[in-house]
C-alpha atoms as a PDB file:
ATOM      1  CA  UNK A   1       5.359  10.033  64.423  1.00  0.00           C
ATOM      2  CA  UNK A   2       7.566  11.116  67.294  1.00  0.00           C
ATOM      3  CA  UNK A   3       9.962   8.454  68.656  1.00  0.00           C
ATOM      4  CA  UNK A   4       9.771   8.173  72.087  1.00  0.00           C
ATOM      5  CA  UNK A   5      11.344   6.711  75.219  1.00  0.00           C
ATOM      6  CA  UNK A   6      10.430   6.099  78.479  1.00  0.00           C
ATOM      7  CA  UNK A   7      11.495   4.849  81.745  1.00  0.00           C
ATOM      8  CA  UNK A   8      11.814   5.438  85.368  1.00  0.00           C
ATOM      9  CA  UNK A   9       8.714   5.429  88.219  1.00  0.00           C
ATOM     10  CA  UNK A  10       6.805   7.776  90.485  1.00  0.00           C
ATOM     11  CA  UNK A  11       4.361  10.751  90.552  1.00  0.00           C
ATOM     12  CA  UNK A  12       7.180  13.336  89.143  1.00  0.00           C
ATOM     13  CA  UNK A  13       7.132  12.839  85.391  1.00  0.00           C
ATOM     14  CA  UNK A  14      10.448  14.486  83.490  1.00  0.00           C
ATOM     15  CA  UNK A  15       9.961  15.441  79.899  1.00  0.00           C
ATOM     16  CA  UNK A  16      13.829  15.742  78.614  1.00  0.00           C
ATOM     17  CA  UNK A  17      14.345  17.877  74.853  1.00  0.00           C
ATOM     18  CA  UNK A  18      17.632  17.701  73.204  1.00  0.00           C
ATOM     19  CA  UNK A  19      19.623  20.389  70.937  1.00  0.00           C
ATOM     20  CA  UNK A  20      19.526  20.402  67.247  1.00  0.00           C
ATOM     21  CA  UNK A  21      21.237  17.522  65.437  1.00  0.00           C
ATOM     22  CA  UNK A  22      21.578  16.166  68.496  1.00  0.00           C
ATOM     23  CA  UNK A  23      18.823  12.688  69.352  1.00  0.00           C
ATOM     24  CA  UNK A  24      16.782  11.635  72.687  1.00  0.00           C
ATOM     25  CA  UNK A  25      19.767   9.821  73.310  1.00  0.00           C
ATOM     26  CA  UNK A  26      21.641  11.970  74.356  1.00  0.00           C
ATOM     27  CA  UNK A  27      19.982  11.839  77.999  1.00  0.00           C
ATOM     28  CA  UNK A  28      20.936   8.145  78.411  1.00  0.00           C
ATOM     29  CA  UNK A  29      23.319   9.491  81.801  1.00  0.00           C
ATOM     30  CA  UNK A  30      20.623  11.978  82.457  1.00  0.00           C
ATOM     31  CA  UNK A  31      18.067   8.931  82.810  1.00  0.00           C
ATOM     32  CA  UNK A  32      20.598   6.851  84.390  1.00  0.00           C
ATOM     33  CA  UNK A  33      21.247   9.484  87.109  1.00  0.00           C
ATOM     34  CA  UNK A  34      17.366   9.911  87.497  1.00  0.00           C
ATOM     35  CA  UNK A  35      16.482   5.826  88.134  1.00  0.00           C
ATOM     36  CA  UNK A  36      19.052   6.000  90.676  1.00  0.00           C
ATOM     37  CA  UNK A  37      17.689   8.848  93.291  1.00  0.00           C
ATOM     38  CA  UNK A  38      14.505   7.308  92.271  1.00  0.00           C
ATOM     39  CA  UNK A  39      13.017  10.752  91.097  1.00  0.00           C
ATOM     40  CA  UNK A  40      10.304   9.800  88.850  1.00  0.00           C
ATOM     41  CA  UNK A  41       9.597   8.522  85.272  1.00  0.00           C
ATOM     42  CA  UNK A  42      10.984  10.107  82.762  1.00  0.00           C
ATOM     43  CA  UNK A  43      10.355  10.293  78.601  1.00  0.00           C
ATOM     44  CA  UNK A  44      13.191  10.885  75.944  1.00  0.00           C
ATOM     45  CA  UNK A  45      12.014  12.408  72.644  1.00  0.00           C
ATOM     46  CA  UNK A  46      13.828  12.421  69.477  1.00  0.00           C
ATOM     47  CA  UNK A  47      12.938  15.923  68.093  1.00  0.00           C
ATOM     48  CA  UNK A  48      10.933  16.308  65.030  1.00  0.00           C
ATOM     49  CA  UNK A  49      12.734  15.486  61.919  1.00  0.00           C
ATOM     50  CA  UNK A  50      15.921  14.104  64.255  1.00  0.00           C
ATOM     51  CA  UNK A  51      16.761  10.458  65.171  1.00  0.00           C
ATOM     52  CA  UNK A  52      13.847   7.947  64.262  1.00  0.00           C
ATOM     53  CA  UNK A  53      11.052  10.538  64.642  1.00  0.00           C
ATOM     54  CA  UNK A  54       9.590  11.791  61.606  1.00  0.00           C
ATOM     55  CA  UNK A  55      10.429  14.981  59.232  1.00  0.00           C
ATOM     56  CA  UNK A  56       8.391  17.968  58.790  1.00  0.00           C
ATOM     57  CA  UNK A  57       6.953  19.799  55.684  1.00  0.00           C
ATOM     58  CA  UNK A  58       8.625  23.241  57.895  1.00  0.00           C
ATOM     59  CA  UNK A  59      10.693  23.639  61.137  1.00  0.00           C
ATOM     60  CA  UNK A  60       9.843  26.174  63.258  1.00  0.00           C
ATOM     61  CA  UNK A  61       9.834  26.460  67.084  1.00  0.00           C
ATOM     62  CA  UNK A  62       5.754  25.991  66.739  1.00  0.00           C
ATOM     63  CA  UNK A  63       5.667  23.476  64.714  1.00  0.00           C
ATOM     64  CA  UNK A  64       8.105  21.188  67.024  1.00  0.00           C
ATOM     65  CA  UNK A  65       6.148  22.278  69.791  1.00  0.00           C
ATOM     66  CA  UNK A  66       3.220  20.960  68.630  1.00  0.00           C
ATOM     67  CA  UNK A  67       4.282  17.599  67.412  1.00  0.00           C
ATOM     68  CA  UNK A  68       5.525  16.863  71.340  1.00  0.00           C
ATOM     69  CA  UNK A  69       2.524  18.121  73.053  1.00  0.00           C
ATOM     70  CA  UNK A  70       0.403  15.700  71.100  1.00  0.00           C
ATOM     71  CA  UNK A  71       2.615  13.077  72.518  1.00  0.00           C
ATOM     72  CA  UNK A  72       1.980  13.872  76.073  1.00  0.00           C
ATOM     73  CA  UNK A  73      -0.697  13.861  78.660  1.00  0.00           C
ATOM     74  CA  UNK A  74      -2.746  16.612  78.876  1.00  0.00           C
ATOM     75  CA  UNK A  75      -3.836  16.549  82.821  1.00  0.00           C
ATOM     76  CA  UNK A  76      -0.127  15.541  83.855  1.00  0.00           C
ATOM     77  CA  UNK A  77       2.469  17.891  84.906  1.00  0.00           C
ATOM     78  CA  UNK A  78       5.620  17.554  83.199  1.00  0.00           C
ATOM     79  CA  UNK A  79       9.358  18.917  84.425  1.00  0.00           C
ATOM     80  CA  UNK A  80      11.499  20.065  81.585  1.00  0.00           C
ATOM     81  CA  UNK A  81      15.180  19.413  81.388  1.00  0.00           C
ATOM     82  CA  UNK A  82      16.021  20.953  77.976  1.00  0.00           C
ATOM     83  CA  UNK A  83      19.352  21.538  76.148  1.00  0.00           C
ATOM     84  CA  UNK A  84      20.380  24.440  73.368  1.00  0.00           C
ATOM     85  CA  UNK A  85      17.234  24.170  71.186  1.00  0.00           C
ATOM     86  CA  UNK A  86      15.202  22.305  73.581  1.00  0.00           C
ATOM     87  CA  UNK A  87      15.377  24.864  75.958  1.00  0.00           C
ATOM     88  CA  UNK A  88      13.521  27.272  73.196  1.00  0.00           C
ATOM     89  CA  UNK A  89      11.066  24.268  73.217  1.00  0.00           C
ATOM     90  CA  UNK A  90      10.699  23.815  76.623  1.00  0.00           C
ATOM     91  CA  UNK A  91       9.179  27.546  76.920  1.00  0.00           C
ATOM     92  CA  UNK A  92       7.491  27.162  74.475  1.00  0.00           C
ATOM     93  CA  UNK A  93       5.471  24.355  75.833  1.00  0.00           C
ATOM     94  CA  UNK A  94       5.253  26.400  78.963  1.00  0.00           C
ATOM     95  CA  UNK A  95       3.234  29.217  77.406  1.00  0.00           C
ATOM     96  CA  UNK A  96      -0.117  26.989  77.931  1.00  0.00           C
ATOM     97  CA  UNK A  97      -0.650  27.594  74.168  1.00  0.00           C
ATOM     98  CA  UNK A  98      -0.295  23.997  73.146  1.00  0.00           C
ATOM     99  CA  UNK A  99      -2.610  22.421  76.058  1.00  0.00           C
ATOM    100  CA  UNK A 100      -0.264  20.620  78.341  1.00  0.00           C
ATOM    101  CA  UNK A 101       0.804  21.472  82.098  1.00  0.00           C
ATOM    102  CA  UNK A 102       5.025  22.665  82.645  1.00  0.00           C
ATOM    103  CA  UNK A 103       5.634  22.231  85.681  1.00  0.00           C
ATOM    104  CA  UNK A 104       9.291  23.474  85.622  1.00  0.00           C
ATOM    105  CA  UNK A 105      12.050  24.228  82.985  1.00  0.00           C
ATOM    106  CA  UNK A 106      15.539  23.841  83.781  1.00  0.00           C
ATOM    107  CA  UNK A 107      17.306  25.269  80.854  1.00  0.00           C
ATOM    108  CA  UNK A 108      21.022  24.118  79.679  1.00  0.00           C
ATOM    109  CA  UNK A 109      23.193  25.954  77.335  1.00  0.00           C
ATOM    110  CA  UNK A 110      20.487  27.718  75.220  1.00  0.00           C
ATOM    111  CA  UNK A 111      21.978  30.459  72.446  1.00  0.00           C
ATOM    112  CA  UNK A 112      20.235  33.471  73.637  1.00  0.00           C
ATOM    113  CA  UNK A 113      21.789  36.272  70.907  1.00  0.00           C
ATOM    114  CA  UNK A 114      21.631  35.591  67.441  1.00  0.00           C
ATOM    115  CA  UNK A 115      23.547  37.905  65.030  1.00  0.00           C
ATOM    116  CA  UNK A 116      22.150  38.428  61.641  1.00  0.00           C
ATOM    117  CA  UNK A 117      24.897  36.911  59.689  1.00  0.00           C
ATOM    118  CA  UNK A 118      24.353  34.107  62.169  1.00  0.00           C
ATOM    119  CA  UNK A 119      20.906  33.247  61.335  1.00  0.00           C
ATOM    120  CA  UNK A 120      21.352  33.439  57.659  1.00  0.00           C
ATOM    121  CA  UNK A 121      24.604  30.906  57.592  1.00  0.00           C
ATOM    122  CA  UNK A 122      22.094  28.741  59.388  1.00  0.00           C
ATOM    123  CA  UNK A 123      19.189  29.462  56.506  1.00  0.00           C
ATOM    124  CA  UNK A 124      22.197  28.494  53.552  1.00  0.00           C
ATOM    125  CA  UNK A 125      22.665  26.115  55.745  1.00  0.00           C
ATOM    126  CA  UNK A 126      18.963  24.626  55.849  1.00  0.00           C
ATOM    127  CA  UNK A 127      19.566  24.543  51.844  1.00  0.00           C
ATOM    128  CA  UNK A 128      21.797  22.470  51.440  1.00  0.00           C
ATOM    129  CA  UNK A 129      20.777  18.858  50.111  1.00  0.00           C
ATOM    130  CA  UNK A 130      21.680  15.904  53.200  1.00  0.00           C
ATOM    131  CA  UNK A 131      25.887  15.173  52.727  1.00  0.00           C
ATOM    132  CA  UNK A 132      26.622  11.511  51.798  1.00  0.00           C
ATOM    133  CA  UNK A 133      29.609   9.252  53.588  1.00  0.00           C
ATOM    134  CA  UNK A 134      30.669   6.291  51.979  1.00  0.00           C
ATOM    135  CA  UNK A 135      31.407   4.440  55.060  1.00  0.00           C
ATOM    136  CA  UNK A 136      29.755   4.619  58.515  1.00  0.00           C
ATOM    137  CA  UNK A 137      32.809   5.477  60.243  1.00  0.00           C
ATOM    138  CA  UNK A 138      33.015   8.395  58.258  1.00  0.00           C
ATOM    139  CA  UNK A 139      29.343   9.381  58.713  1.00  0.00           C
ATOM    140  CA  UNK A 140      29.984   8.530  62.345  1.00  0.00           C
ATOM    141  CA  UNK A 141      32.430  11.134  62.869  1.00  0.00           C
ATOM    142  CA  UNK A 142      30.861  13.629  60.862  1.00  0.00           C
ATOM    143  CA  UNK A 143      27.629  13.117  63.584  1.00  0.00           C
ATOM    144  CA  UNK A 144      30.049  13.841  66.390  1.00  0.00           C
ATOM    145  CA  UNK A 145      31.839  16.815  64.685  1.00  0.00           C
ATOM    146  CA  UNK A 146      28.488  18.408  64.468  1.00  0.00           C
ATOM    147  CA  UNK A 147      27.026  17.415  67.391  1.00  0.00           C
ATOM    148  CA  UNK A 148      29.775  18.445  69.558  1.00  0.00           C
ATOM    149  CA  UNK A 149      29.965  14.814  71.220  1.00  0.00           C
ATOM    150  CA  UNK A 150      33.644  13.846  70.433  1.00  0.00           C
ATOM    151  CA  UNK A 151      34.828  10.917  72.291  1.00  0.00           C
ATOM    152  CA  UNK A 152      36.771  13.128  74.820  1.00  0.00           C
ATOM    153  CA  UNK A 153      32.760  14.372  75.771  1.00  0.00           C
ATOM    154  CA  UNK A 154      30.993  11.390  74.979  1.00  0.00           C
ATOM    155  CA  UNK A 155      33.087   8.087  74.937  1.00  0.00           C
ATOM    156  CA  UNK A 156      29.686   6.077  75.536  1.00  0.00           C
ATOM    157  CA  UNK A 157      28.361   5.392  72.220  1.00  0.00           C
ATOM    158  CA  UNK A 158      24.706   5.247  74.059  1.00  0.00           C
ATOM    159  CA  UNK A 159      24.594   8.714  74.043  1.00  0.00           C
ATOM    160  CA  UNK A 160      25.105   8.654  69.863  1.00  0.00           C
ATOM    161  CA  UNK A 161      22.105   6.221  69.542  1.00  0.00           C
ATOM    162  CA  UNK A 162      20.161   6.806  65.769  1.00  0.00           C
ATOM    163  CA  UNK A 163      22.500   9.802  64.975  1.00  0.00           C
ATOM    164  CA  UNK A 164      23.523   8.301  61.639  1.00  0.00           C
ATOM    165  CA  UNK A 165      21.520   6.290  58.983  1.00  0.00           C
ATOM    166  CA  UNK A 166      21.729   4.514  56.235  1.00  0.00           C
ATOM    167  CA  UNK A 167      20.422   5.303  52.963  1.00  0.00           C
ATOM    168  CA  UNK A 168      20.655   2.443  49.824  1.00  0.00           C
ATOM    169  CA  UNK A 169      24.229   1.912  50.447  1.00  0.00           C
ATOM    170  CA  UNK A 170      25.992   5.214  51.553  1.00  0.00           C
ATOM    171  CA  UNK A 171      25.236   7.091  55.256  1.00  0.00           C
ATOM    172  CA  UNK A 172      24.067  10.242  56.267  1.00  0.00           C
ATOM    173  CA  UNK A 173      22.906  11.686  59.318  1.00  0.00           C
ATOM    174  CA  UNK A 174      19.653  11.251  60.269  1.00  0.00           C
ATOM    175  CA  UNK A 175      18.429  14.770  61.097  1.00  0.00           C
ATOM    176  CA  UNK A 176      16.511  16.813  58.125  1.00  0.00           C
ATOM    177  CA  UNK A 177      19.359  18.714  57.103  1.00  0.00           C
ATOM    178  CA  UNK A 178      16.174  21.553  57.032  1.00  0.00           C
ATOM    179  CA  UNK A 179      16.366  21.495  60.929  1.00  0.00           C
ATOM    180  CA  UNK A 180      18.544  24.675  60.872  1.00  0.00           C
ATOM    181  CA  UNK A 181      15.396  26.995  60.117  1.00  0.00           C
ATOM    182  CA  UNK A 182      14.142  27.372  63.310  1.00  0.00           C
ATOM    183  CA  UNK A 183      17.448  29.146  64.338  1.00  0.00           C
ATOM    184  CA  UNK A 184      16.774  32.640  65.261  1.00  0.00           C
ATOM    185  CA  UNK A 185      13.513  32.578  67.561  1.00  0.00           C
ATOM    186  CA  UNK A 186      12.891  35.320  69.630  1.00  0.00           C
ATOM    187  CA  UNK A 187      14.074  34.182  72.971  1.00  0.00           C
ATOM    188  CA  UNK A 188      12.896  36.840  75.173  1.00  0.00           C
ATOM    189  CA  UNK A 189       9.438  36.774  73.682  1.00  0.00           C
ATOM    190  CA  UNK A 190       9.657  32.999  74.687  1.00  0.00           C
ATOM    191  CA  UNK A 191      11.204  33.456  78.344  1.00  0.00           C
ATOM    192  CA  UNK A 192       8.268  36.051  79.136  1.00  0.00           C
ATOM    193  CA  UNK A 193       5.157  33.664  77.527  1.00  0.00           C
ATOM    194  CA  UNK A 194       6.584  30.786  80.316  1.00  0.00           C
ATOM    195  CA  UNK A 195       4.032  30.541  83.068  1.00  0.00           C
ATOM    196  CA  UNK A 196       6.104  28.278  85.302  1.00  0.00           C
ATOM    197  CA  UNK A 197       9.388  28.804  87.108  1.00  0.00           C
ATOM    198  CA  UNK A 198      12.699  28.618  85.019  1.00  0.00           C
ATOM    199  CA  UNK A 199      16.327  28.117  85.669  1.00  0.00           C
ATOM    200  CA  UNK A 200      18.604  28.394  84.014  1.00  0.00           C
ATOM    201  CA  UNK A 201      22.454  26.446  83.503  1.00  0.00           C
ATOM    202  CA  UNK A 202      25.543  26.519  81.193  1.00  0.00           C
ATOM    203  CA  UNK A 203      28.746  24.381  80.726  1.00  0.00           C
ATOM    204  CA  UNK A 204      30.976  27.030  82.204  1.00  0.00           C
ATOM    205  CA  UNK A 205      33.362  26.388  79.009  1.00  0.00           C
ATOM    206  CA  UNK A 206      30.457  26.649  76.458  1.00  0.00           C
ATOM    207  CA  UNK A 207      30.857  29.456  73.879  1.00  0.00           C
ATOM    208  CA  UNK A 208      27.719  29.439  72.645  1.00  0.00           C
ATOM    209  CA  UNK A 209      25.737  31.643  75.582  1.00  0.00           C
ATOM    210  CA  UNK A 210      27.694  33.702  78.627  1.00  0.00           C
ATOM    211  CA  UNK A 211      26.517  33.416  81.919  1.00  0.00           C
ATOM    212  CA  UNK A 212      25.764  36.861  81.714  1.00  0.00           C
ATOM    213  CA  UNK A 213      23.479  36.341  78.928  1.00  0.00           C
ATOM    214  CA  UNK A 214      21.340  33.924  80.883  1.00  0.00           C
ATOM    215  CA  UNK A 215      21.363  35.928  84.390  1.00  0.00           C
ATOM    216  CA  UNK A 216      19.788  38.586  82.386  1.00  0.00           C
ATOM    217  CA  UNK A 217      16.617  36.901  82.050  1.00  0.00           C
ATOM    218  CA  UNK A 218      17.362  34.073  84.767  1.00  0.00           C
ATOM    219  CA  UNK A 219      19.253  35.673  88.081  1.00  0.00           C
ATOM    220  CA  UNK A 220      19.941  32.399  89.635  1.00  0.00           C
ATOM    221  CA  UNK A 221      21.621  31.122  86.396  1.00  0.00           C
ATOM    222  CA  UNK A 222      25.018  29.342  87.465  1.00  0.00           C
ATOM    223  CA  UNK A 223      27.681  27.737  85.759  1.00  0.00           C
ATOM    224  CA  UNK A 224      28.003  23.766  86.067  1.00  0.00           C
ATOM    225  CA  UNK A 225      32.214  23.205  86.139  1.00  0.00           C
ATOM    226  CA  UNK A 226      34.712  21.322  84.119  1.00  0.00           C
ATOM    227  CA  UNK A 227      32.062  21.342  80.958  1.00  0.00           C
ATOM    228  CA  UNK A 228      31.642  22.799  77.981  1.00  0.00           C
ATOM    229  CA  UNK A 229      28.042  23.057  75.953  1.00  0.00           C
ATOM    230  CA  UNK A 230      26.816  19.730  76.186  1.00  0.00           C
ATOM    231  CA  UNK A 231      26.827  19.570  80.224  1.00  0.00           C
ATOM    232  CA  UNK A 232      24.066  17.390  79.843  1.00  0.00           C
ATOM    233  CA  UNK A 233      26.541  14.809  78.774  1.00  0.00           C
ATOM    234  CA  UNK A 234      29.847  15.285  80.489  1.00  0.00           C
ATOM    235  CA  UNK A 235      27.698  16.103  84.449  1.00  0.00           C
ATOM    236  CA  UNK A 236      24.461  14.265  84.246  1.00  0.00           C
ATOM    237  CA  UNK A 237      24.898  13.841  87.852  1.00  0.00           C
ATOM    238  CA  UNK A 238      25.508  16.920  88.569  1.00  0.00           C
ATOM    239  CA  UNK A 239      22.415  18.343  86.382  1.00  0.00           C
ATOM    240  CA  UNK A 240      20.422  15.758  87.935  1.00  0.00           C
ATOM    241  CA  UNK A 241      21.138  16.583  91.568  1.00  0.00           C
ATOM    242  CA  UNK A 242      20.959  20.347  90.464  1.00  0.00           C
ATOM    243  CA  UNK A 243      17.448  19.814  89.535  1.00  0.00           C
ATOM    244  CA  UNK A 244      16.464  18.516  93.034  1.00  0.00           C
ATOM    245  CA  UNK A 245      18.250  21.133  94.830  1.00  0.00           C
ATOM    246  CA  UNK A 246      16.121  23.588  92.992  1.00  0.00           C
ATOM    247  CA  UNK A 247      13.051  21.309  93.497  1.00  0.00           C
ATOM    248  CA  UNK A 248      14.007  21.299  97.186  1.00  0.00           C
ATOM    249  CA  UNK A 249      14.579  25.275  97.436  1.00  0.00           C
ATOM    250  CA  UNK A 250      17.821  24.771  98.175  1.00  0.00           C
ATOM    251  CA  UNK A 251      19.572  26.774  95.858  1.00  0.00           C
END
């Protein structure tokens, strides 16, 4: 079971993917800026094995892929607004190997180089048994440490929604702790399978991917200002109206 959201109305239909650790929720001013130009309907996913949706028996790119196609319609064109891991998602879906239609990806914040010793902290990582808090508060800001949404980025606790759960007395957060393992895709194999155009965006303070990175695959890749990796949080107005520009051919 994926957990789902959906909202909005009109013929364009947005299919919005979230980073790891991260939940759908995280798209609450994304959705909020879309109802109000009155761009189309929209669905929120939380990602396999994130949020209320459930785990896998292995994370990979394909396997995540999968579960969301078989929550969509097959003879409807979706445009994909994807963050960090999302984005890897997003292309996937694009390839036309899991049977539904990508209309568009517009990419935020993806890593695009992964360093060896990178991808095996993130393995150890994938290892390690689900931490246990106490108290929610503590759990709470454990979520936010690792999700990057402090309150200086995220002071709207919408955009937190089922980050943290409960579990016989003590909290954790909710995502598989085995999440990690799809770290590492090949990204460039991914870009080249997408059969639908692709921008891409970054937080101009994010550390995770240079703008140079994603102009090397993406020319038109620009810089959204005053935010750091999760853009998607800080400027959903500003992603939003980039989106239609782009959909316009203004850009």
């Amino acid at each position: 079971m994926i957990w789902l959201e959906r909202g909005g109305r009109g013929a364009t239909h947005y299919l919005l993917l979230h980073g790891l650790g991260a939940t759908g929720a995280v798209w609450h001013g994304v959705c909020t800026a879309l109802d109000q130009r009155e761009a189309g309907c929209w669905i929120a996913c939380d990602l396999p094995g994130h949020g209320d949706s459930d785990t896998l028996a292995d994370y990979s790119i394909g396997a995540l892929a999968a579960v969301i196609a078989a929550s969509l319609e097959r003879d409807r064109p979706y445009r994909v607004i994807a963050h960090s891991l999302g984005v890897y998602l997003g292309l996937a879906l694009a390839s036309g190997w899991f049977g539904v239609r990508i209309e568009s990806v517009l990419g935020l914040g993806p890593k695009v180089t992964w360093l060896d010793g990178e991808v095996t902290s993130m393995l150890e990582l994938a290892r390690k048994p689900a931490r246990e808090f106490a108290t929610e508060a503590e759990a709470w800001a454990r979520y936010r440490k690792v999700s990057g949404l402090d309150a200086q980025v995220a002071p709207d606790g919408a955009t937190l929604a089922r980050g943290v759960r409960a579990n016989d007395g003590s909290y954790r957060l909710a995502a598989d702790p085995r999440t990690p393992l799809v770290s590492g895709a090949p990204f460039a194999t991914l870009f080249s399978s997408a059969r639908c155009p692709v921008l891409f965006a970054r937080g101009e303070r994010d550390t995770m991917v240079t703008l140079d990175e994603l102009r090397a695959y993406c020319p038109q890749a620009l810089d959204l200002a005053n935010t750091g990796h999760n853009a998607h949080v800080e400027a959903p107005a500003e992603l939003v109206a980039l989106d239609q520009r782009w959909r316009a051919g203004k850009l």
